[in-house]
C-alpha atoms as a PDB file:
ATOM      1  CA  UNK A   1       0.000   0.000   0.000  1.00  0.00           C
ATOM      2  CA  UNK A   2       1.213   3.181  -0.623  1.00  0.00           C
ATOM      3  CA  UNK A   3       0.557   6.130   1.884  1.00  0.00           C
ATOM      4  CA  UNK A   4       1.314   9.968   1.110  1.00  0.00           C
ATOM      5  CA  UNK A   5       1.538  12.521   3.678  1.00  0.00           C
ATOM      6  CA  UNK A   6       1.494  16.248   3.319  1.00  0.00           C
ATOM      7  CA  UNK A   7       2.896  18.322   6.190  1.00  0.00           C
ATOM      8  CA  UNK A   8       3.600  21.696   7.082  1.00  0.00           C
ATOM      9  CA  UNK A   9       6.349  23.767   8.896  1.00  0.00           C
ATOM     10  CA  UNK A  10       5.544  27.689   9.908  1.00  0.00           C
ATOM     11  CA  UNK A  11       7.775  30.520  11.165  1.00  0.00           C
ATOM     12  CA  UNK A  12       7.214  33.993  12.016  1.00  0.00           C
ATOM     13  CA  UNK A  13       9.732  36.592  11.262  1.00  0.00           C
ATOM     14  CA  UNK A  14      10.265  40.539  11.484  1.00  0.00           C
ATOM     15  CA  UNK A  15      11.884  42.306   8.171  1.00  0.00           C
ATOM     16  CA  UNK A  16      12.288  45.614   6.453  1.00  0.00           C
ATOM     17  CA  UNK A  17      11.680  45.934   2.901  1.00  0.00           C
ATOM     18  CA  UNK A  18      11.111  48.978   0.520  1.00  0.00           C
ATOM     19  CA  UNK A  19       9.370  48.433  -3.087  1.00  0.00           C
ATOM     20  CA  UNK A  20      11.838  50.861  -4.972  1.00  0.00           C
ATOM     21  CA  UNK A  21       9.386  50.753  -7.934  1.00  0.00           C
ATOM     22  CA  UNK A  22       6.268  51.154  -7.071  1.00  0.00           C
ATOM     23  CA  UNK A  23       5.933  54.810  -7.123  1.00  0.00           C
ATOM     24  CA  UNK A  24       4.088  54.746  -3.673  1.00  0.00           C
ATOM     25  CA  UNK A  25       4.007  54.566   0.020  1.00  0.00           C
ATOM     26  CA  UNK A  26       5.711  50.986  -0.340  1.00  0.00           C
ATOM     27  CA  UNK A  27       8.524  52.835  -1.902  1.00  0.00           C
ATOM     28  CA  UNK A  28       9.627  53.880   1.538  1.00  0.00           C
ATOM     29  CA  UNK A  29      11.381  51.487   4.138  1.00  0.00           C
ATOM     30  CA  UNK A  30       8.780  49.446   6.087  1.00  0.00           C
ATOM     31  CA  UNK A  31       8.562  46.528   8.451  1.00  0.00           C
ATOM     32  CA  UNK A  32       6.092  43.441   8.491  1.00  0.00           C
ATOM     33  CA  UNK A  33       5.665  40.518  10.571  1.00  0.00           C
ATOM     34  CA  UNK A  34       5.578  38.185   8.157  1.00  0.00           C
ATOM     35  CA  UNK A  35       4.985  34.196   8.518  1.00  0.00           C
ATOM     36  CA  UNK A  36       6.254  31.675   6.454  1.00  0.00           C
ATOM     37  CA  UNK A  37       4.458  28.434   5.821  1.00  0.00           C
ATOM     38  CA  UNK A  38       6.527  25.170   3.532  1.00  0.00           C
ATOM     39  CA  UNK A  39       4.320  22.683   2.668  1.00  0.00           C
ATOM     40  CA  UNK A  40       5.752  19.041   1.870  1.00  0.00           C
ATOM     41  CA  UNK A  41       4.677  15.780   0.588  1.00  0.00           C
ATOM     42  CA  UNK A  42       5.986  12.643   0.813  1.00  0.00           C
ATOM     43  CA  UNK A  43       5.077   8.883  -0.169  1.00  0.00           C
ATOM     44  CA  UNK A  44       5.895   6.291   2.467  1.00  0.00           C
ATOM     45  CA  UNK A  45       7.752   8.204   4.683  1.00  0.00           C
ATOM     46  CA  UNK A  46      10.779   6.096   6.743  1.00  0.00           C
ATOM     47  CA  UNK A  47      12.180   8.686   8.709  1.00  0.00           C
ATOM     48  CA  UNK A  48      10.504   9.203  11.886  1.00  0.00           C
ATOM     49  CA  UNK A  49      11.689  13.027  12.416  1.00  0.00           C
ATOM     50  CA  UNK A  50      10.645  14.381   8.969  1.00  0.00           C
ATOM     51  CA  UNK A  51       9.029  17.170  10.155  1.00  0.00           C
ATOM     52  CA  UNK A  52      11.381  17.982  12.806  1.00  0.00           C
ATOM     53  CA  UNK A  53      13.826  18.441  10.104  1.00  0.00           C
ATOM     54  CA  UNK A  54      11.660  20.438   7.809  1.00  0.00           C
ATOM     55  CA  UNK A  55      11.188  22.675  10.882  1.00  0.00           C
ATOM     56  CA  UNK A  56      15.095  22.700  11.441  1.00  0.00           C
ATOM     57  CA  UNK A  57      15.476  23.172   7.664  1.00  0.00           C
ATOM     58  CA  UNK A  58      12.678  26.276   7.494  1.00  0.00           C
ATOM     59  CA  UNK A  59      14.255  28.122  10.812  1.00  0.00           C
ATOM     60  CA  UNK A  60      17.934  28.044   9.299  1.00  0.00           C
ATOM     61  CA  UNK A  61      16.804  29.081   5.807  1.00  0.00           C
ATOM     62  CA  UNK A  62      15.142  31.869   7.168  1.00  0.00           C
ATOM     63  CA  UNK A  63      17.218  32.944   9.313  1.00  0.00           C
ATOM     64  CA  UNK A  64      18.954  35.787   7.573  1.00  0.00           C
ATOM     65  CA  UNK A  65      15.743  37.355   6.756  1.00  0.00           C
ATOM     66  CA  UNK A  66      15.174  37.942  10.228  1.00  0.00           C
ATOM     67  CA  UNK A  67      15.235  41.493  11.738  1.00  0.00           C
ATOM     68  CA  UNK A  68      17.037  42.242   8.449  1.00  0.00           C
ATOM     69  CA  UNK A  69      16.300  44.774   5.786  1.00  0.00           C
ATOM     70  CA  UNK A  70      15.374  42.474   2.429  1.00  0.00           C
ATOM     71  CA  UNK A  71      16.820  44.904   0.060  1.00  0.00           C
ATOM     72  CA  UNK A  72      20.250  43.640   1.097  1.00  0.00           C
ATOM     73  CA  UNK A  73      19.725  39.891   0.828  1.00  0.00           C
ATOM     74  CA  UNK A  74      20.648  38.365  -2.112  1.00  0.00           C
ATOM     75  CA  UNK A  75      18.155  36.680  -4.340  1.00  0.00           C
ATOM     76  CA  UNK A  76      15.293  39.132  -3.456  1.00  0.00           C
ATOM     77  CA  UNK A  77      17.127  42.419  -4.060  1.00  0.00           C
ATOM     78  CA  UNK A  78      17.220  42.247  -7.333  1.00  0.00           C
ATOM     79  CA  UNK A  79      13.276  41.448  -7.983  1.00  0.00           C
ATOM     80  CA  UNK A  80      12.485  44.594  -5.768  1.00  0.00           C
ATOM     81  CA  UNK A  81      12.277  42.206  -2.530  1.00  0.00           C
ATOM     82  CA  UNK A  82       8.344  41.362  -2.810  1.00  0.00           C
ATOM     83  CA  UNK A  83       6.491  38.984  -1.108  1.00  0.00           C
ATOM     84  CA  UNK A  84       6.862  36.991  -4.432  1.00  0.00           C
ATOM     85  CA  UNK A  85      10.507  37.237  -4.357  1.00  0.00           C
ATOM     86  CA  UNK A  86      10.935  36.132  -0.859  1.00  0.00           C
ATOM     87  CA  UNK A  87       8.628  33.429  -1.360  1.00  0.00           C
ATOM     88  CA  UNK A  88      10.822  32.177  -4.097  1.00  0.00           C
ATOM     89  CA  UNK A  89      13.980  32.556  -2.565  1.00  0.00           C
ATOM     90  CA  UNK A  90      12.812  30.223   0.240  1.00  0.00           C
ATOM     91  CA  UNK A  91      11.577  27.545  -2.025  1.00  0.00           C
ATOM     92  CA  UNK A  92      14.594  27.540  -3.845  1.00  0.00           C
ATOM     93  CA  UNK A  93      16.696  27.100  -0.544  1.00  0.00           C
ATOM     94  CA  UNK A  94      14.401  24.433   0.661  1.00  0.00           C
ATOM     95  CA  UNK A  95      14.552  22.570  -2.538  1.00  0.00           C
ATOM     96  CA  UNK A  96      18.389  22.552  -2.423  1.00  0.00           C
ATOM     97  CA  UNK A  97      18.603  20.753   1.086  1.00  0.00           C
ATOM     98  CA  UNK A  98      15.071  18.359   1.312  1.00  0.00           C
ATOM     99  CA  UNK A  99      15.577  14.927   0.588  1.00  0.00           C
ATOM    100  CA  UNK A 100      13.320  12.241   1.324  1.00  0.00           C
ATOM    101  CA  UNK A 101      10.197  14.517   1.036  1.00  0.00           C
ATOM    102  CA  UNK A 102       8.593  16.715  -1.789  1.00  0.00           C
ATOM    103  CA  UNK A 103       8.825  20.504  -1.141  1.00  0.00           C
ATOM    104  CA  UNK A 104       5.381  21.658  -2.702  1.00  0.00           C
ATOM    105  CA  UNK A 105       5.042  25.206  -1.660  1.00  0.00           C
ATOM    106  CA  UNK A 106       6.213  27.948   0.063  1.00  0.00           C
ATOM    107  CA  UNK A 107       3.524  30.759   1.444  1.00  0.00           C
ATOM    108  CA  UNK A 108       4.880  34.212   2.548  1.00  0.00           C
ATOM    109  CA  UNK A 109       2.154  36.297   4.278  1.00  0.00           C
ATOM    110  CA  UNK A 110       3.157  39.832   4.317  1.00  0.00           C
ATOM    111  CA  UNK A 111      -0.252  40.732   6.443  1.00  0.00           C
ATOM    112  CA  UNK A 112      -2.952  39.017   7.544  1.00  0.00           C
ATOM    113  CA  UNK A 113      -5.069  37.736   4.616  1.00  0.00           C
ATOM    114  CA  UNK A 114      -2.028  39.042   2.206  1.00  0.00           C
ATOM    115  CA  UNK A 115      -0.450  36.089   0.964  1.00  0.00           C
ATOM    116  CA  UNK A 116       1.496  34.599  -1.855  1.00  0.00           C
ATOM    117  CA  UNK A 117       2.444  30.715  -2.623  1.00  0.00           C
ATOM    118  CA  UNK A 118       5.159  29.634  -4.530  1.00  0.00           C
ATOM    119  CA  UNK A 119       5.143  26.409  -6.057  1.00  0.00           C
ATOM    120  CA  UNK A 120       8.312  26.688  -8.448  1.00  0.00           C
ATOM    121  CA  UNK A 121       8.941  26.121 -12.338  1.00  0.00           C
ATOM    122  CA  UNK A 122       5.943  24.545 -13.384  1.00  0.00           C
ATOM    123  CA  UNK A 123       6.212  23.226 -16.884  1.00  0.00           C
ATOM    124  CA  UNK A 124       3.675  23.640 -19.514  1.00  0.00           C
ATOM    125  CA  UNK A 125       2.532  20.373 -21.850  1.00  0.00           C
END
């Protein structure tokens, strides 16, 4: 039989960002409390602490963002350091290290109900 879980991992972090381009009150520098969901999937899981590592694996990715300003980080300064570009940068971390498991999606809430997931490349048939 073959069993598939899904879980999730979630973090909270405080950043500065300023949306040079946007011509408006976002252009300034600005803070959010922004939380960080990964979502996972995996088929027959073996390993007993998968989601303690995803956890693990979330809190040192993100780690840099923290208390930082995201116009300095690289990977999001040079898409204007959205919500869309941290989003991204995190699932392509996360996809580097995970093994075992699926990384499906990374959501980046910049307030509440304000939200973006990434899910990567998806190819087109």
């Amino acid at each position: 039989m073959t069993n598939r879980v899904e879980f999730t991992a979630g973090i909270s972090l405080e950043s500065a960002h300023s949306v040079l381009e946007k011509k408006n009150c976002c252009e300034k520098l600005h803070g959010h409390s922004w939380a960080v969901t990964a979502r996972w999937a995996a088929v027959n899981p073996t390993d007993q602490g998968l989601f303690e590592h995803r956890l693990s694996n979330l809190e040192n990715t993100v780690s840099d963002l923290d208390h930082g300003n995201l116009n300095d980080i690289e990977g999001v300064k040079e898409n204007m350091a959205t919500a869309e570009a941290v989003a991204e940068l995190i699932f392509k971390r996360l996809s580097a290290i995970n093994a075992g498991s699926c990384l499906v999606s990374v959501q980046v809430e910049e307030e509440p109900d304000c939200s973006i997931s990434y899910f990567g490349n998806i190819e087109k048939k």
